[in-house]
C-alpha atoms as a PDB file:
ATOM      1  CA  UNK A   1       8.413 -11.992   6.752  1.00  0.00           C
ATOM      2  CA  UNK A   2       5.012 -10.806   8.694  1.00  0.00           C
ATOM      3  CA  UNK A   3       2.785  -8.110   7.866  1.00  0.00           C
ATOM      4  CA  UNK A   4       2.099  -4.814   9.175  1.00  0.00           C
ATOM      5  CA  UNK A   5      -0.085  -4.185  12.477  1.00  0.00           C
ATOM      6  CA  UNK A   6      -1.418  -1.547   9.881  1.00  0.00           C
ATOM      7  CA  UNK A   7      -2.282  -4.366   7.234  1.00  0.00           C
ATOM      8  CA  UNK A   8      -3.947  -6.556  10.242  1.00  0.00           C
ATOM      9  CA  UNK A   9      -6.145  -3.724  11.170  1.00  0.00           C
ATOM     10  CA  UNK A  10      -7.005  -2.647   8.204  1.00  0.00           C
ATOM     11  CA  UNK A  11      -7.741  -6.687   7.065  1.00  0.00           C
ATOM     12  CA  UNK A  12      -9.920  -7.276  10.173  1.00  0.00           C
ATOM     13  CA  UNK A  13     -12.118  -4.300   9.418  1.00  0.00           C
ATOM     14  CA  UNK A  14     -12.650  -5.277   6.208  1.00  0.00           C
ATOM     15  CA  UNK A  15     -13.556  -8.697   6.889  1.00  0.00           C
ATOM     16  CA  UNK A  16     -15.595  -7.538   9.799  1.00  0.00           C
ATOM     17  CA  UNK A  17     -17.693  -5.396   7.033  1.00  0.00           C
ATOM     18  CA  UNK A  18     -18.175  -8.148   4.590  1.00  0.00           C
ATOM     19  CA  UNK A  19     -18.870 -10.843   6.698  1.00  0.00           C
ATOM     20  CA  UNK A  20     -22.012  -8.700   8.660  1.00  0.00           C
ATOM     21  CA  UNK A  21     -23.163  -7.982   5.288  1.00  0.00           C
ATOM     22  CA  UNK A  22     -23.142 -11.455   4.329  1.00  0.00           C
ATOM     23  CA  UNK A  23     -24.981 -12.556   7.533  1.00  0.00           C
ATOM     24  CA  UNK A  24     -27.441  -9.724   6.381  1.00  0.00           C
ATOM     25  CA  UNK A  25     -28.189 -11.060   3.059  1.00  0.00           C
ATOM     26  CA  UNK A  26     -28.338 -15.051   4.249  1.00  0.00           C
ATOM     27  CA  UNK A  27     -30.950 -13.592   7.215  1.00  0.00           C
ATOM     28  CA  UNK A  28     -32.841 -11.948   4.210  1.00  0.00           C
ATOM     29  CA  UNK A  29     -32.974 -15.141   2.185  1.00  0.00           C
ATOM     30  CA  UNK A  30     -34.025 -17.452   4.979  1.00  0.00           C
ATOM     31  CA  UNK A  31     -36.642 -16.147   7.533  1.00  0.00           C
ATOM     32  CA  UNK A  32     -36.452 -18.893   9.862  1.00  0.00           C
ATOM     33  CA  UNK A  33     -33.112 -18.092  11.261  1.00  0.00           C
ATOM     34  CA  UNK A  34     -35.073 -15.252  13.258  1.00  0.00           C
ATOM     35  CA  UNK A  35     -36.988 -17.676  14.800  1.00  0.00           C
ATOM     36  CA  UNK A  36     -33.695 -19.203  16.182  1.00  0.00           C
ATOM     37  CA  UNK A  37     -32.391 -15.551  16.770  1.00  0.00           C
ATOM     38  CA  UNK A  38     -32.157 -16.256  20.714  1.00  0.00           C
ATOM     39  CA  UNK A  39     -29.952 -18.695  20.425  1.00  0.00           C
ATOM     40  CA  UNK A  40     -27.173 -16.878  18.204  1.00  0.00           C
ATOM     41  CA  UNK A  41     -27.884 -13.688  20.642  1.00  0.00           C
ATOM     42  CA  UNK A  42     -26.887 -16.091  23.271  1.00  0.00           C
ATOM     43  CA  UNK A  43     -24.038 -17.714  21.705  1.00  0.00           C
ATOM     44  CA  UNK A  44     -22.272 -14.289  20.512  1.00  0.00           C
ATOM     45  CA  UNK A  45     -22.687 -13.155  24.250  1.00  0.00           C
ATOM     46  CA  UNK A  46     -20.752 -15.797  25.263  1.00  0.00           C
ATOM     47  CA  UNK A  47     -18.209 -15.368  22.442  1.00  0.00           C
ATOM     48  CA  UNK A  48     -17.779 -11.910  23.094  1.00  0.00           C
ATOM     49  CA  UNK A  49     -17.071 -12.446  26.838  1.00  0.00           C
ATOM     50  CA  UNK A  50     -14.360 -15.404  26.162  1.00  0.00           C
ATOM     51  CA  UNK A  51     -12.703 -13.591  23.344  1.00  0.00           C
ATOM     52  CA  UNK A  52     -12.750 -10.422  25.580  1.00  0.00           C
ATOM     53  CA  UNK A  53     -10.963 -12.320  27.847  1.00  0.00           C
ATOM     54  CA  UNK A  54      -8.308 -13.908  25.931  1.00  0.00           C
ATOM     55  CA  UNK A  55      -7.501 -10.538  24.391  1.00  0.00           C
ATOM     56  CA  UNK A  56      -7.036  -9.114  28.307  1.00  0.00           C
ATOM     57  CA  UNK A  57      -4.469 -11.852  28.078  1.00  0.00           C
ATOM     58  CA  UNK A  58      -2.458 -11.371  24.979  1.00  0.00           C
ATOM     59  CA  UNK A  59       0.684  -9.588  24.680  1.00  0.00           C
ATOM     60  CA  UNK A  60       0.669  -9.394  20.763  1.00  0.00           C
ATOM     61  CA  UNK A  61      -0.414  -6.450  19.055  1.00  0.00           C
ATOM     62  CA  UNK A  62      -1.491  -8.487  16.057  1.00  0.00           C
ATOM     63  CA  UNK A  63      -3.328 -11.231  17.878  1.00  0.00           C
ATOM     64  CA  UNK A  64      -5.120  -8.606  20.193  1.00  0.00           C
ATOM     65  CA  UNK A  65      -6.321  -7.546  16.685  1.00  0.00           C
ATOM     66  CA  UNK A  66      -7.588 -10.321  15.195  1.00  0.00           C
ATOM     67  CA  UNK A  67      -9.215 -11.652  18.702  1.00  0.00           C
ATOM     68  CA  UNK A  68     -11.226  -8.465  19.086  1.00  0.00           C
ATOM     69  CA  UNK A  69     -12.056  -8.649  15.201  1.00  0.00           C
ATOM     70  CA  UNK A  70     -13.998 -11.841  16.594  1.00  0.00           C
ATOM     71  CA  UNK A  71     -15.567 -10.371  19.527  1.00  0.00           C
ATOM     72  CA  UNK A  72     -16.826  -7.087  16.953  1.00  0.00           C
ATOM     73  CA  UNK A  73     -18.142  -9.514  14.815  1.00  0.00           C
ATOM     74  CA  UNK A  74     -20.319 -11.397  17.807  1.00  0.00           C
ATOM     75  CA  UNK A  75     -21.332  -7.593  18.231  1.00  0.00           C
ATOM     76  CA  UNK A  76     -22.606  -7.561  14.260  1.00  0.00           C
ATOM     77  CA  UNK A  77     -24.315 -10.966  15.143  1.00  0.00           C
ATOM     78  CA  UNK A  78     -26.380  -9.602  18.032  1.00  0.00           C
ATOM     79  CA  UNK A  79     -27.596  -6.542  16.257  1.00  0.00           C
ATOM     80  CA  UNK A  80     -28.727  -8.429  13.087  1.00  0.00           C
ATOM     81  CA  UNK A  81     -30.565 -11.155  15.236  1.00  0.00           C
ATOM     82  CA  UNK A  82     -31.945  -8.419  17.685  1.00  0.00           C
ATOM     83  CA  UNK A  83     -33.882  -6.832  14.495  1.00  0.00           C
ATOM     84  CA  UNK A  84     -32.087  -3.685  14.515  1.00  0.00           C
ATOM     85  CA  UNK A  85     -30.217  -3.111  10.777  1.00  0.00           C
END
């Protein structure tokens, strides 16, 4: 048995929430990830355009989901390393 598109959604934007919020609090706590802030701006760029992608490939409604769950949270990942919160 599989659940719900609904359930997916709702799942992926849930995790999306918490897991920005821990990448918040684990920036906080250790200042010299800014420092390497270009590199994980770089790196989510790239994720996001891959992931993008795949998801213009996919033909399942709960895959598309969960793929572009991954490419919002590369979104969360540029905005906390670019300094804007």
């Amino acid at each position: 048995m599989e659940a719900p598109v609904a359930g997916s959604i709702i799942l992926a934007g849930v995790l999306l929430k918490l897991g920005g919020y821990g990448l918040i609090c684990i920036t906080v706590k250790f200042n010299y990830l800014y420092k390497m802030g270009h590199i994980f701006f770089v790196l989510s760029l790239v994720g996001i355009v891959y992931i993008g992608y795949v998801c213009c490939r996919l033909n399942d409604l709960k895959a598309l989901v969960a793929y572009s769950s991954v490419a919002h949270i590369g979104l969360v990942i540029r905005g906390i390393f670019r300094g804007t919160r």
